[in-house]
C-alpha atoms as a PDB file:
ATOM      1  CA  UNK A   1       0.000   0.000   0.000  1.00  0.00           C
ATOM      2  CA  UNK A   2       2.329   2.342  -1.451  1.00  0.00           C
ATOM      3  CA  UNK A   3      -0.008   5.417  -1.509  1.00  0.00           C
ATOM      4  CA  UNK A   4       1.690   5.363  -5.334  1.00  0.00           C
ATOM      5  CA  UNK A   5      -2.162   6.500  -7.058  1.00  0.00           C
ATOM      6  CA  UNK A   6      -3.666   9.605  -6.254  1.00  0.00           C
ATOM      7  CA  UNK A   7      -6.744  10.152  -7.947  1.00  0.00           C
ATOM      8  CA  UNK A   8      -6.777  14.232  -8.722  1.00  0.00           C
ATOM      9  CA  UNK A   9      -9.246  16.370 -10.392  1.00  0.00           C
ATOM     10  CA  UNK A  10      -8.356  19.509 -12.388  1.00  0.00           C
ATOM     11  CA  UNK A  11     -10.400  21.390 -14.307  1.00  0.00           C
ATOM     12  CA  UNK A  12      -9.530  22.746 -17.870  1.00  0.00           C
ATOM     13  CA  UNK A  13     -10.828  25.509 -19.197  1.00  0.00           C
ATOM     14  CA  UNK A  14      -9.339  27.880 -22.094  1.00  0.00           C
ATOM     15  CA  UNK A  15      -7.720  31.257 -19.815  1.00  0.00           C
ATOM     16  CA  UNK A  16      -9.114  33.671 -22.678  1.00  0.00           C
ATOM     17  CA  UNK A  17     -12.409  32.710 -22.208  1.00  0.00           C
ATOM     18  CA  UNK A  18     -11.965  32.232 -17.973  1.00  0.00           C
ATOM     19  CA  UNK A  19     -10.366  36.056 -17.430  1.00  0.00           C
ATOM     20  CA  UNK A  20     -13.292  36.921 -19.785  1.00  0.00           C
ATOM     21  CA  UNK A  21     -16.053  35.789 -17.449  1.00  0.00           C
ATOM     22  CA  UNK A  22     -17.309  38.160 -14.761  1.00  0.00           C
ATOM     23  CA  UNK A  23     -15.706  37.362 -11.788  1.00  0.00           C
ATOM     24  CA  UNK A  24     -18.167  35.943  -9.718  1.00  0.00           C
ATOM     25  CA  UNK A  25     -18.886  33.027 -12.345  1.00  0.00           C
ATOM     26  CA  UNK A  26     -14.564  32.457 -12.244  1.00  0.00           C
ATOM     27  CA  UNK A  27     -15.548  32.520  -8.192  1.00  0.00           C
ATOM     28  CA  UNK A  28     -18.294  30.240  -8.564  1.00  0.00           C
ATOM     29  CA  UNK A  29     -16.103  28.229 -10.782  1.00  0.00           C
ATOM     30  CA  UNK A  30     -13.295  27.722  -8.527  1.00  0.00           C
ATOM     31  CA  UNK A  31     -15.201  27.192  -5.498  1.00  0.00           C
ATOM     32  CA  UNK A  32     -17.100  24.330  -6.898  1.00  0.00           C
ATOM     33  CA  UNK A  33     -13.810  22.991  -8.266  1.00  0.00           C
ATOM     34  CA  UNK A  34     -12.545  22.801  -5.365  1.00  0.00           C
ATOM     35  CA  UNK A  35     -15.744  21.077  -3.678  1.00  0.00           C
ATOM     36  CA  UNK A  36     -15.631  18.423  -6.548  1.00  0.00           C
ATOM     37  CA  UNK A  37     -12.518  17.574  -5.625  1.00  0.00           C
ATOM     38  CA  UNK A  38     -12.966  17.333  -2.015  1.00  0.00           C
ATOM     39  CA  UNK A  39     -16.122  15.066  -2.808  1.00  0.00           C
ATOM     40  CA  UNK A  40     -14.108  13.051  -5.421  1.00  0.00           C
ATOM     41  CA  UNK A  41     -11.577  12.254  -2.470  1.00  0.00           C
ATOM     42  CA  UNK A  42     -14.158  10.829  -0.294  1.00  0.00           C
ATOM     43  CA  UNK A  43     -14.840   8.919  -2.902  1.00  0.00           C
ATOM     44  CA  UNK A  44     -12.097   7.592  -3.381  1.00  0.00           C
ATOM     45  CA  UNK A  45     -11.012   7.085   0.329  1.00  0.00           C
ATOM     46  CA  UNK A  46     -14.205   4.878   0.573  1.00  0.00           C
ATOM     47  CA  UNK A  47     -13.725   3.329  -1.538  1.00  0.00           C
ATOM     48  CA  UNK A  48     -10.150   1.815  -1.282  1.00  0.00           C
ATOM     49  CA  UNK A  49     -11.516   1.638   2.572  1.00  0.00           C
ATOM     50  CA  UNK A  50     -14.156  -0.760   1.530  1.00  0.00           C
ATOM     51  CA  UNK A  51     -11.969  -2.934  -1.089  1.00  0.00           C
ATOM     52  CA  UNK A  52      -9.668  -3.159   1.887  1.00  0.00           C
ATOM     53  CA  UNK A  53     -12.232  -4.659   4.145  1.00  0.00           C
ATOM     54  CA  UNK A  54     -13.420  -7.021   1.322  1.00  0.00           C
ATOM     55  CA  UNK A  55     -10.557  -8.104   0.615  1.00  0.00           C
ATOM     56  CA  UNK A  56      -8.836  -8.300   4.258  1.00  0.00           C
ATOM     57  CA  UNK A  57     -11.415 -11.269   4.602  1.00  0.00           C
ATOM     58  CA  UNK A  58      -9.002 -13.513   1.538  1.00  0.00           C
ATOM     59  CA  UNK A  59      -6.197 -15.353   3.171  1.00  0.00           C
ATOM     60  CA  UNK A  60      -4.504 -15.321   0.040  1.00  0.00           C
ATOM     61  CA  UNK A  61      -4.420 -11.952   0.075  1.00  0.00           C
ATOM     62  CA  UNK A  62      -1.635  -9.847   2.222  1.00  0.00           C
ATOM     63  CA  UNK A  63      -1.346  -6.366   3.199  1.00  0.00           C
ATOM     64  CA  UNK A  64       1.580  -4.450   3.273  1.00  0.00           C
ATOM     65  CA  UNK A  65       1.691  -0.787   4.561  1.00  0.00           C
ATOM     66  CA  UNK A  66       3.751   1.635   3.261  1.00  0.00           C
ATOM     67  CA  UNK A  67       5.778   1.750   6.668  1.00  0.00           C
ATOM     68  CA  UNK A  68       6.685  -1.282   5.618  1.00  0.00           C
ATOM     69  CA  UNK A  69       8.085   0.043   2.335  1.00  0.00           C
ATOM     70  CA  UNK A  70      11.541   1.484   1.262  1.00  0.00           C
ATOM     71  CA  UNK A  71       9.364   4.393  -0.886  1.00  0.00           C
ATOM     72  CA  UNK A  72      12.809   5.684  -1.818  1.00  0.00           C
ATOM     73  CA  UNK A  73      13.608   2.560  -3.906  1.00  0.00           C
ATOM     74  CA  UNK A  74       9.372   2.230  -5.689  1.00  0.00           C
ATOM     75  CA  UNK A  75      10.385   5.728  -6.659  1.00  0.00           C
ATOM     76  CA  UNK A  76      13.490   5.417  -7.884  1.00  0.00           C
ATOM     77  CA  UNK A  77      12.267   2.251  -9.249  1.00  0.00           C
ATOM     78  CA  UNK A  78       9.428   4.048 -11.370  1.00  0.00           C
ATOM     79  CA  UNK A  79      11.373   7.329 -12.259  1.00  0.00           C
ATOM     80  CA  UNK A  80      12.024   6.075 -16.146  1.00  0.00           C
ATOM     81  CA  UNK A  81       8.401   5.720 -16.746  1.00  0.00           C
ATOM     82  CA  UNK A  82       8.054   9.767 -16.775  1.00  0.00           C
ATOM     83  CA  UNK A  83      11.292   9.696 -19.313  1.00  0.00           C
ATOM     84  CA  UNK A  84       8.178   8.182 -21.973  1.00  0.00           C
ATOM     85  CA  UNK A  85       6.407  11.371 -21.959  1.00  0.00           C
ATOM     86  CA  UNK A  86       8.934  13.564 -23.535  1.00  0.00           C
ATOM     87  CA  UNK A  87       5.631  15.769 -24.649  1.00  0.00           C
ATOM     88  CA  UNK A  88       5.222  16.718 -21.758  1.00  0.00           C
ATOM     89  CA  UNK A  89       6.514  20.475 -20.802  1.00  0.00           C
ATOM     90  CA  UNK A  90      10.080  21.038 -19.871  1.00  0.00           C
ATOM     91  CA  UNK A  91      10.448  21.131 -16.008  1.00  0.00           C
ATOM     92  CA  UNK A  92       6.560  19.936 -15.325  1.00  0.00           C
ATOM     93  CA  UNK A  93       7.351  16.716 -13.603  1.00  0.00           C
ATOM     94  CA  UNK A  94       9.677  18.666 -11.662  1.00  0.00           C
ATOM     95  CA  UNK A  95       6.911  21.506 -10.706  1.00  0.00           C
ATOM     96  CA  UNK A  96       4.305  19.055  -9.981  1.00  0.00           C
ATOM     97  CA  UNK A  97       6.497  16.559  -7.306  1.00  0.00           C
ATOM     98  CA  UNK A  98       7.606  20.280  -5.804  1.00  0.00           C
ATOM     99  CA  UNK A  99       3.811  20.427  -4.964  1.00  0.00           C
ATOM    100  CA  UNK A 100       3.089  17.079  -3.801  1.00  0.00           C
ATOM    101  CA  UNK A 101       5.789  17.236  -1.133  1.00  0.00           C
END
């Protein structure tokens, strides 16, 4: 239970037309944003809670916590995957794990 998949929620939205809305609607717009994504994370909390319950009940089946984890070596481990996006924007992998920590 590595904690490795984060279900996220951002919404897209061309910035000409946003800056061109009054700005309660961009208010309105980023408020509920926000609230989806709160509500999206209870979601999905549970719902790995639940799957965790089910399958906690299957002997064949064996937890291990990330506690129990070098997380150092999974990420290390998984860096080259991001090396198969080269589309992506220079420095955004970067920006976005500066924000997650």
């Amino acid at each position: 239970m590595t904690g490795h998949f984060k279900a996220f929620v951002a919404p897209m939205m061309n910035a000409e037309i946003f800056d061109s809305m009054p700005e309660n609607l961009q208010n309105i717009i980023i408020e509920e944003s926000i609230n989806s994504g709160k509500y999206m994370t209870k979601l999905i909390i549970e719902g790995e809670e639940k799957l965790i319950q089910d399958l906690q009940n299957n002997e064949r089946v064996t937890f291990v916590r990330a506690s129990e984890i070098d997380i150092s070596a999974f990420q290390d481990a998984t860096a080259p995957t991001y090396d198969v996006f080269p589309e992506w924007s220079d420095g955004l992998y970067e920006r976005v794990s500066s924000i997650l920590k």
